[in-house]
Protein backbone atom coordinates (compact mmCIF):
# COMPACT_ATOMS: atom_id res chain seq x y z
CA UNK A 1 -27.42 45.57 11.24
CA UNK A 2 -27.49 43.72 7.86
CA UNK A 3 -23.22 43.51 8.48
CA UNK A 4 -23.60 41.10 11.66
CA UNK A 5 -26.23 38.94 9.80
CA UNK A 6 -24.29 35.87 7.46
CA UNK A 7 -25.13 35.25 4.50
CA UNK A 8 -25.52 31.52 3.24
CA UNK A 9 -24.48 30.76 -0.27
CA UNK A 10 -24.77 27.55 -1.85
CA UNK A 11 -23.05 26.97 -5.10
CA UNK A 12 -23.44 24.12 -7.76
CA UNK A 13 -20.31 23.91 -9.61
CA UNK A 14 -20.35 22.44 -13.14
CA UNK A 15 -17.21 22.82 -16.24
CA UNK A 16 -19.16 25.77 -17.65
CA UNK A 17 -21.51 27.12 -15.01
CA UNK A 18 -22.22 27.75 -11.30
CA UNK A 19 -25.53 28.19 -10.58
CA UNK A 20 -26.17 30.04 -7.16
CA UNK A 21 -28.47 29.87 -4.20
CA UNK A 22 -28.25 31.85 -1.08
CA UNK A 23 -30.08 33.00 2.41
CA UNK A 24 -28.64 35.61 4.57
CA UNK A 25 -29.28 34.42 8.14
CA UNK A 26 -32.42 32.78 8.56
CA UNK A 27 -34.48 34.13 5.91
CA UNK A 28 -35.73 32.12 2.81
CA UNK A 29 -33.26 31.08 0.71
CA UNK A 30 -33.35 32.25 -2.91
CA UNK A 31 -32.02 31.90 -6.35
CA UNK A 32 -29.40 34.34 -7.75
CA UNK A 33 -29.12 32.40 -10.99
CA UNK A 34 -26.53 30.67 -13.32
CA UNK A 35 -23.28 32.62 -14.15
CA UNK A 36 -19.96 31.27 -16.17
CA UNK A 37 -17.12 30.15 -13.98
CA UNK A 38 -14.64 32.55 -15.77
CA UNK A 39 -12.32 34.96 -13.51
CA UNK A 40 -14.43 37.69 -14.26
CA UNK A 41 -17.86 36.01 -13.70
CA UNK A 42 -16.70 34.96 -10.07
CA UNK A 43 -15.11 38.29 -9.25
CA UNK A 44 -18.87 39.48 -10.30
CA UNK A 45 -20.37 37.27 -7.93
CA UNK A 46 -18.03 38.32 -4.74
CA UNK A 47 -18.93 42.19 -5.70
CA UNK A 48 -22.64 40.94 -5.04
CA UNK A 49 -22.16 38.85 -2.44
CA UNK A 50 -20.08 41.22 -0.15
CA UNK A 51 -22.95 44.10 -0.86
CA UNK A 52 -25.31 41.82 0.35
CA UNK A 53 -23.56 40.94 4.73
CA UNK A 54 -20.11 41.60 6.17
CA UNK A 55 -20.03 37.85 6.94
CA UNK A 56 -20.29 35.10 3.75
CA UNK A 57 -20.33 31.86 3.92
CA UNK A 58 -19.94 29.53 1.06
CA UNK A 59 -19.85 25.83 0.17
CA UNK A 60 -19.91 23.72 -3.10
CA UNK A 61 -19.43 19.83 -3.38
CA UNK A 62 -15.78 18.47 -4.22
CA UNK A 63 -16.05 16.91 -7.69
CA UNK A 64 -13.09 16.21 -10.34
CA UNK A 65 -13.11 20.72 -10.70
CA UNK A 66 -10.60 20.35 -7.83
CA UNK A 67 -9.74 23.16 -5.44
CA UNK A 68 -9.30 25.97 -7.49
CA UNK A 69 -12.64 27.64 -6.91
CA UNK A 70 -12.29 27.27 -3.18
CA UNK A 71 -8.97 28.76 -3.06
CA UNK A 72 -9.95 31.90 -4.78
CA UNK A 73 -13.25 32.62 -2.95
CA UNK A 74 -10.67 32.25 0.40
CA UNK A 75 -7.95 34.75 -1.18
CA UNK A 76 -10.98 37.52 -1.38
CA UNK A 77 -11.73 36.55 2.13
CA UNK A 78 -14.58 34.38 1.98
CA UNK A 79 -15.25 31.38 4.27
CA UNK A 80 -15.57 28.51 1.48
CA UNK A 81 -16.43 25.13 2.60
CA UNK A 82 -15.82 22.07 0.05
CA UNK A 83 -18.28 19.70 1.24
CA UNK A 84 -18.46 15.48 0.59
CA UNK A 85 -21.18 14.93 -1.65
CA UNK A 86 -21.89 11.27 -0.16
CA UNK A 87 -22.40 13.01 3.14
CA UNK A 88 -25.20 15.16 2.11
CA UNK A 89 -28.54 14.62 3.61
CA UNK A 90 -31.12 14.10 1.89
CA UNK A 91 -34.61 13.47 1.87
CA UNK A 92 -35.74 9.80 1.70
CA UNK A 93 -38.48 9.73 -1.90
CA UNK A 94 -36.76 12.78 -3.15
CA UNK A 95 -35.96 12.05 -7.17
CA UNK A 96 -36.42 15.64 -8.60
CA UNK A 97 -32.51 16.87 -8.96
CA UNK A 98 -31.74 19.88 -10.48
CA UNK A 99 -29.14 22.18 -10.28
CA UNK A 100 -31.37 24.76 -8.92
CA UNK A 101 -32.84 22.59 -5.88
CA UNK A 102 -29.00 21.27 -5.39
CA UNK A 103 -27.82 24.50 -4.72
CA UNK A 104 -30.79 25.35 -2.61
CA UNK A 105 -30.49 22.77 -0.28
CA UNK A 106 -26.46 23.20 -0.06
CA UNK A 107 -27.66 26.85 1.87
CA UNK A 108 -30.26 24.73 3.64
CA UNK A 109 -27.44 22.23 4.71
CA UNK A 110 -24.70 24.82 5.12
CA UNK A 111 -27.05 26.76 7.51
CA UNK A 112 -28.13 23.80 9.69
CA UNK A 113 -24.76 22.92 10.21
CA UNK A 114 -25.32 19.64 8.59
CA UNK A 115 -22.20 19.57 6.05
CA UNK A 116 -18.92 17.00 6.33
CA UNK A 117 -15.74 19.57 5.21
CA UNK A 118 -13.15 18.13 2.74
CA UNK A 119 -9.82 18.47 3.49
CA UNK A 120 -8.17 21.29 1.08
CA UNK A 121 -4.75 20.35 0.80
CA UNK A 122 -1.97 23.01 0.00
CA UNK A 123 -1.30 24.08 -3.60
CA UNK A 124 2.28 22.18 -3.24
CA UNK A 125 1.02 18.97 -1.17
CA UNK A 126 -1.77 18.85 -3.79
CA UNK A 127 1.08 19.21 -6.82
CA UNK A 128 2.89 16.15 -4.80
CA UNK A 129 0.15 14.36 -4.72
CA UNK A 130 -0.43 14.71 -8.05
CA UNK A 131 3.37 13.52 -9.03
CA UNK A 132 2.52 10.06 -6.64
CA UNK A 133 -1.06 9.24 -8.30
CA UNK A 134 0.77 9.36 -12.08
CA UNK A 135 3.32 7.00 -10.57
CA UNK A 136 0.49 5.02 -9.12
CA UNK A 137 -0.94 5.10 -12.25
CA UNK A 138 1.94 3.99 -14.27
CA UNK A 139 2.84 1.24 -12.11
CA UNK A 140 -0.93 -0.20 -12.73
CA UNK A 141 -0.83 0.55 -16.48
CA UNK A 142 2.81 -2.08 -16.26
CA UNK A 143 1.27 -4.50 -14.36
CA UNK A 144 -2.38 -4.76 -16.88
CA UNK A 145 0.78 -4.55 -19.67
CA UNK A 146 2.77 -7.54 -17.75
CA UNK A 147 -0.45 -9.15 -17.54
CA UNK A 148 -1.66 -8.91 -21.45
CA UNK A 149 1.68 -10.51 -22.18
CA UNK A 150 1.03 -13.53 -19.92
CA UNK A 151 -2.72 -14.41 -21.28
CA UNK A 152 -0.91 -14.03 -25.07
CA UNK A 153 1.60 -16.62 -23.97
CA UNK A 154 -0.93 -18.78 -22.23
CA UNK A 155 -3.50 -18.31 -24.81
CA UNK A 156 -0.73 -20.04 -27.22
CA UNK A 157 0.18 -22.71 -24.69
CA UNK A 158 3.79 -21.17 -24.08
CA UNK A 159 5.55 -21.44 -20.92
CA UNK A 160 8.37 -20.08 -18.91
CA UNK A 161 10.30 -22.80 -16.98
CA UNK A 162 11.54 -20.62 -13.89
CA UNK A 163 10.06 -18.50 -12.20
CA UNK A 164 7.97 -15.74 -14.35
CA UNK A 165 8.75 -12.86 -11.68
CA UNK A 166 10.40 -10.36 -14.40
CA UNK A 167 13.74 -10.58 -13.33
CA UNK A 168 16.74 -10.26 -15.50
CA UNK A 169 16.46 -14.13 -16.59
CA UNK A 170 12.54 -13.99 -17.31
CA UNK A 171 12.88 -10.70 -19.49
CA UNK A 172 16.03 -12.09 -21.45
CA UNK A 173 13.83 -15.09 -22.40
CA UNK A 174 11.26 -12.86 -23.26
CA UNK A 175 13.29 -10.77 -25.70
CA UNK A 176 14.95 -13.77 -27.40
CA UNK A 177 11.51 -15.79 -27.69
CA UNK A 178 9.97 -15.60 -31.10
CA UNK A 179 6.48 -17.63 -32.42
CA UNK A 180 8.06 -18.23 -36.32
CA UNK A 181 5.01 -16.56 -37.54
CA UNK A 182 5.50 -12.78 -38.87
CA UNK A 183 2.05 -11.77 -37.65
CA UNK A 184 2.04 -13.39 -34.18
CA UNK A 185 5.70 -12.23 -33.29
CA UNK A 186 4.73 -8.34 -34.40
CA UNK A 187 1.74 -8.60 -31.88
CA UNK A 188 4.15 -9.84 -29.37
CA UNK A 189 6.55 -7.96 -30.16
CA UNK A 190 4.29 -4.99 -29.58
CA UNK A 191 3.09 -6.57 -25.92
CA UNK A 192 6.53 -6.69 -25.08
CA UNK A 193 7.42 -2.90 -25.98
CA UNK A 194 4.11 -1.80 -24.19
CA UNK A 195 5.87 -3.32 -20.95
CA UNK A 196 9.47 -1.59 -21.68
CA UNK A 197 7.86 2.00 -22.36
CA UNK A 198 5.51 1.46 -19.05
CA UNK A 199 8.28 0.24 -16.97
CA UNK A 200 11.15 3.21 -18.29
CA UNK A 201 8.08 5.69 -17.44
CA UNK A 202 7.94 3.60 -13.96
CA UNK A 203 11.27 4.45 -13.51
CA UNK A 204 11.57 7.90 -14.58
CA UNK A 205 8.58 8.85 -12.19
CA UNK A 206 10.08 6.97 -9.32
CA UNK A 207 13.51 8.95 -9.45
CA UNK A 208 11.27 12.30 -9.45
CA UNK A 209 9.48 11.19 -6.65
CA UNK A 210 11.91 10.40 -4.48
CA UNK A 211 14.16 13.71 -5.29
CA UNK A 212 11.10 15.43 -4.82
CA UNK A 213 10.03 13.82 -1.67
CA UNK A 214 13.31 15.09 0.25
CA UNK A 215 11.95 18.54 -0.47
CA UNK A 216 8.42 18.19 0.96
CA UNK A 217 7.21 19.28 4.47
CA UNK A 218 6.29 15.33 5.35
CA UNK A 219 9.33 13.87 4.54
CA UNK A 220 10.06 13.40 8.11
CA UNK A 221 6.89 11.72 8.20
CA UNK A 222 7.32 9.33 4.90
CA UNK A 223 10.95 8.45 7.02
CA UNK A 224 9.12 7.46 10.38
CA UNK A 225 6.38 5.53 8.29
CA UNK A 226 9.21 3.10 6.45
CA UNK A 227 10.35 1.96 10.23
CA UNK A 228 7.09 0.05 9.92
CA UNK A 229 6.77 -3.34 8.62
CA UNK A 230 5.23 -3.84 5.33
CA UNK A 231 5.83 -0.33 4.45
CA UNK A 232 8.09 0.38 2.04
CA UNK A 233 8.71 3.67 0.17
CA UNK A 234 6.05 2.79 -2.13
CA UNK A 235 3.32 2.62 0.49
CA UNK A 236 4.98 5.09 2.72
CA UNK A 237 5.15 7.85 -0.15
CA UNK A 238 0.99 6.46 -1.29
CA UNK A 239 -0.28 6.74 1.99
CA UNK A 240 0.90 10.39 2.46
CA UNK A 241 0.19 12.06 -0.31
CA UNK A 242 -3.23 10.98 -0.14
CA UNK A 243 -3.63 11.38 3.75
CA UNK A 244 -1.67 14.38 3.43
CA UNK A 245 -1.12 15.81 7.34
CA UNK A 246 -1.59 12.73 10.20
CA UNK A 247 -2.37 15.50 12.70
CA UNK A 248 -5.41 16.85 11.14
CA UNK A 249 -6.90 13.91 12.60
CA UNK A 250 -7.60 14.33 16.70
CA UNK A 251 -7.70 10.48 17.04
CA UNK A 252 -6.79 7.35 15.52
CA UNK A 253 -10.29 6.36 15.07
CA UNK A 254 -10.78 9.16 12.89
CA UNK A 255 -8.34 8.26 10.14
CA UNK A 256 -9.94 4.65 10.40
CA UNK A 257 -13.06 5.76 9.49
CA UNK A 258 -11.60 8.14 6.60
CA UNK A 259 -9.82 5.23 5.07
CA UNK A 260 -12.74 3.17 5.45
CA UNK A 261 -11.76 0.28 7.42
CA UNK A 262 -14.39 0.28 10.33
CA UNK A 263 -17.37 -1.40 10.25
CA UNK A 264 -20.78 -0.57 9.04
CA UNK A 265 -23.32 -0.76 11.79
CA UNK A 266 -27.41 -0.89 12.62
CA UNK A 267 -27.96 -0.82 16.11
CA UNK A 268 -31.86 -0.08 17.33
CA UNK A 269 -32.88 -0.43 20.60
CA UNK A 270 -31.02 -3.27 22.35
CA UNK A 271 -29.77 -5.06 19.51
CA UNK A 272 -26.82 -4.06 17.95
CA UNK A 273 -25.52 -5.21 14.52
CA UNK A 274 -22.18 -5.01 13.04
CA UNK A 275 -21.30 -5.65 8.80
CA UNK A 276 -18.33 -5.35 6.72
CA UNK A 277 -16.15 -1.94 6.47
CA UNK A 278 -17.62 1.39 5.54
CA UNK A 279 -15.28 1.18 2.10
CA UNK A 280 -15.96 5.17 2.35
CA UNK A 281 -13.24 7.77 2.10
CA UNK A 282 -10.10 7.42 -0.09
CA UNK A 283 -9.42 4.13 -1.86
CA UNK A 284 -6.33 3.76 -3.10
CA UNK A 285 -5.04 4.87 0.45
CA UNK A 286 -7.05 1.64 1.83
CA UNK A 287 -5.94 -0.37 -1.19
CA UNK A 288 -2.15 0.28 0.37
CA UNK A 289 -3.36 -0.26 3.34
CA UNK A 290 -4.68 -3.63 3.73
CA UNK A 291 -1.85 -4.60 1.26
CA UNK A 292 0.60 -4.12 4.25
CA UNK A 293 -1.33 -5.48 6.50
CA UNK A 294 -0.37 -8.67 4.61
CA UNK A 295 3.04 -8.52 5.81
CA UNK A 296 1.69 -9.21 9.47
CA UNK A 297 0.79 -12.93 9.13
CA UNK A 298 4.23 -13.92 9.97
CA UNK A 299 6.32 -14.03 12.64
CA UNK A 300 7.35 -10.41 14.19
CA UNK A 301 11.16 -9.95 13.66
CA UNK A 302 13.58 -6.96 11.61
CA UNK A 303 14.94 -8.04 8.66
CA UNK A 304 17.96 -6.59 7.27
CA UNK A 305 16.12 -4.53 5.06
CA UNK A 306 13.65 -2.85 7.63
CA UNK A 307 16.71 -2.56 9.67
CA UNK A 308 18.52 -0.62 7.24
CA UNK A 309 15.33 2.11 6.84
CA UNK A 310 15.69 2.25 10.54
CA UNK A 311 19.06 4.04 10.14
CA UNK A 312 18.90 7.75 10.93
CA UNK A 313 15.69 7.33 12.72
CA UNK A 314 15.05 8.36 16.47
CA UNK A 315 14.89 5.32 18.58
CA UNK A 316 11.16 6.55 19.94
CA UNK A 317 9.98 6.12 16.56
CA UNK A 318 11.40 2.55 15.98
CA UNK A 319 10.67 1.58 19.46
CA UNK A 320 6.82 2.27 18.76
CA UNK A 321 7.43 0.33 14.59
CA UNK A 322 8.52 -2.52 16.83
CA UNK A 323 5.54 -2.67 19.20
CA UNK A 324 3.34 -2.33 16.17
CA UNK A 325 4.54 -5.58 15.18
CA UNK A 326 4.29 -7.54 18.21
CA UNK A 327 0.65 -6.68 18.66
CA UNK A 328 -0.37 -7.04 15.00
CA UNK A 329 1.60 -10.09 14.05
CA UNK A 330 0.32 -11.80 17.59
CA UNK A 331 -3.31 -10.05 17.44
CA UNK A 332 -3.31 -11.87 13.76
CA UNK A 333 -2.53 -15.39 14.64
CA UNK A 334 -4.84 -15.16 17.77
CA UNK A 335 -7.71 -14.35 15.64
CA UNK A 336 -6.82 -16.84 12.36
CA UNK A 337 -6.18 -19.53 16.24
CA UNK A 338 -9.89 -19.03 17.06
CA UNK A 339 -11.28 -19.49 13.14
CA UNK A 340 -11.76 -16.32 11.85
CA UNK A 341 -11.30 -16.09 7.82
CA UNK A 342 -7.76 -14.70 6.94
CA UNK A 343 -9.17 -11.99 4.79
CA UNK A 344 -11.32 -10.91 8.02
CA UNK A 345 -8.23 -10.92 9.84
CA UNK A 346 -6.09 -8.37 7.60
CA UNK A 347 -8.63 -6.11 7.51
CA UNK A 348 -9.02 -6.25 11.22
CA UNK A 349 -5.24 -5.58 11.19
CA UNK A 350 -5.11 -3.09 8.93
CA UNK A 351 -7.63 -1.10 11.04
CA UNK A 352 -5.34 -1.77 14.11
CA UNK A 353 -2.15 -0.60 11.75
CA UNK A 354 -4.12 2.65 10.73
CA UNK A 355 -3.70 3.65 14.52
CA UNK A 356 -0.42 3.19 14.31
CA UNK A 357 0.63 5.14 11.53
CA UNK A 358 -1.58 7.48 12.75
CA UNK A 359 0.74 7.62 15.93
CA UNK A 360 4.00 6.85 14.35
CA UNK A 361 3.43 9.22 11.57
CA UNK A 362 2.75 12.08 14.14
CA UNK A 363 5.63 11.45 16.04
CA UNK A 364 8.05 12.33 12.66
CA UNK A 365 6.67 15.06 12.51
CA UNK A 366 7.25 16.61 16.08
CA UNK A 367 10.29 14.88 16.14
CA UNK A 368 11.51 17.03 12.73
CA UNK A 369 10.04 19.95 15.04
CA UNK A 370 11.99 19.37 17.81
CA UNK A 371 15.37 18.60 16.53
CA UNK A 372 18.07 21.91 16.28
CA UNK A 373 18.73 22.53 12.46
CA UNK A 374 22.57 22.92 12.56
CA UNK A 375 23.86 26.17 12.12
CA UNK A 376 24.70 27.21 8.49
């Protein structure tokens, strides 16, 4: 019966227009043509889609549209797939692309099985994300800002004497500086207000983001993560909201290779060749990765301030922070010991430390599982 057959439907999303491709089972797969991307125009397509099999199956590529589309097609029941678009195979010679043979060969893909799934996240761990990227954001836009400042003043042989860290000293001198000449001190003047609006937006999104954080379902998570050397809020909070759940991954290795910190490889026959790291997957989650792995080239020990984010924490969690430190901080002067270049090294450890926060990340949450809520 035409109900037990699927039906294969390949979709190539664009701002204005989807155009559509589609096979039900193993038939040929054929065009049903371009249509808007309005709510009506997709509530069209699922009327002809759900005359056509019982069972639909659907995939588009993730692009900068977002979720949206994927979260309707599942609310009228359909199984939508949101698929990586570096992951797609395709045929070596191949450079005809249209949006007609991209959707055809998303039903061709979809039906051999030969797609990579995206993770969807929630509509409110996708809104939290969204809150920690802008504060990502603004903290880059004040350091470019801090950093426009310091080429004027070196351009115009100007120094600091102390220590140019932006501390309460370095911004007084700062303020109170002034060229003598009207035009050069408005166009510092205006470097120096760029860098007071960026860092009171800084500020404003980092109070939001950490009343916020108290009310999402990983904050037990974000918590067992700061136990961790070289992992403050700020990479804690990063890491999160881009990885999103730790347990969707089955293994360790399988976070590594979604951050992009294992390495490439062409092994044929008996030789077997290794090169630098995949770089695939998320990047700012790797860029806060291998920054913390920085912290690891010194001597393993709790400092007062890692000792006061292990306050309130089960001991199982800190137990495991502190093991992560003996290995990494001994695994990373063994390997500087035998040569290797330090920059090879931190990456090395930051693949190690993505096992661990893989591990120590999953045990907040089962630990916020486990404990007895008191009673109200």
């Amino acid at each position: 019966m035409q109900n037990d057959i699927t039906l294969f439907v390949g979709l190539d999303v664009h701002k204005d227009s989807i155009t559509v491709a589609y096979a039900l089972g193993s038939g040929e797969v054929e065009l049903l043509g371009k249509i808007g991307t309005s709510a009506r125009d997709i509530d069209r397509l699922c009327k002809k889609l759900q005359s056509k099999a019982g069972h639909v199956k659907i995939v588009y590529e993730a692009g900068p549209l977002g979720y949206d589309l994927q979260r309707r097609l599942a609310a009228k029941g359909f199984d939508c797939m949101v698929c990586a678009p570096s992951l797609i195979p395709r045929k070596a010679g191949d450079r005809v692309k249209t949006d007609r043979r991209d959707a055809v060969k998303l039903v061709r893909s979809l039906r051999a099985d030969d797609l990579s799934a995206v993770h969807v996240p929630t509509v409110e761990d996708e809104a939290f994300r969204d809150l920690a990227r802008v504060w990502a954001a603004a903290r880059d836009a004040l350091k470019r800002a801090r950093q426009a400042l310091k080429s004027f003043l070196l351009a115009h042989a100007v120094r600091y004497t102390g220590t140019a860290n932006w501390g309460p000293s370095h911004r007084r001198w700062i303020s109170s500086f002034s060229f003598g000449n009207r035009w050069q001190d408005l166009a510092f003047g205006e470097l120096r207000r760029a860098i007071e609006d960026r860092f009171a937006q800084c500020e404003r999104l980092e109070s939001a983001l950490r009343e916020a954080v108290t009310q999402w379902r990983f904050y037990p998570a974000v918590l067992a993560l700061q136990t961790m050397r070289g992992i403050r809020f700020t990479t804690a909070v990063g890491l999160l909201s881009e990885i999103v759940d730790v347990t969707r991954f089955a293994h360790p290795r399988q976070l590594m290779a979604w951050l992009g910190v294992t390495p490439s490889e062409y092994s044929s026959g008996g030789s077997r060749r290794q090169g630098s790291i995949t770089k695939t997957g998320n990047s700012l989650a790797r860029k806060l990765l291998i920054e913390a792995a920085w912290s690891y080239r010194h001597t393993a020990k709790v400092s007062p301030e890692i000792q006061q984010r292990h306050e309130g924490v089960p001991k199982v969690i800190v137990d495991r922070a502190w093991d992560a430190q003996l290995r990494l901080c001994g695994r990373y002067r063994r390997m500087v010991a035998k040569g290797k270049n330090k920059n090879v090294a931190v990456v090395a450890i930051a693949r190690e430390l993505a096992g661990f926060i893989w591990d120590i990340g999953r045990l907040g949450i089962e630990q916020a599982i486990n404990t007895p809520k008191p009673a109200v």
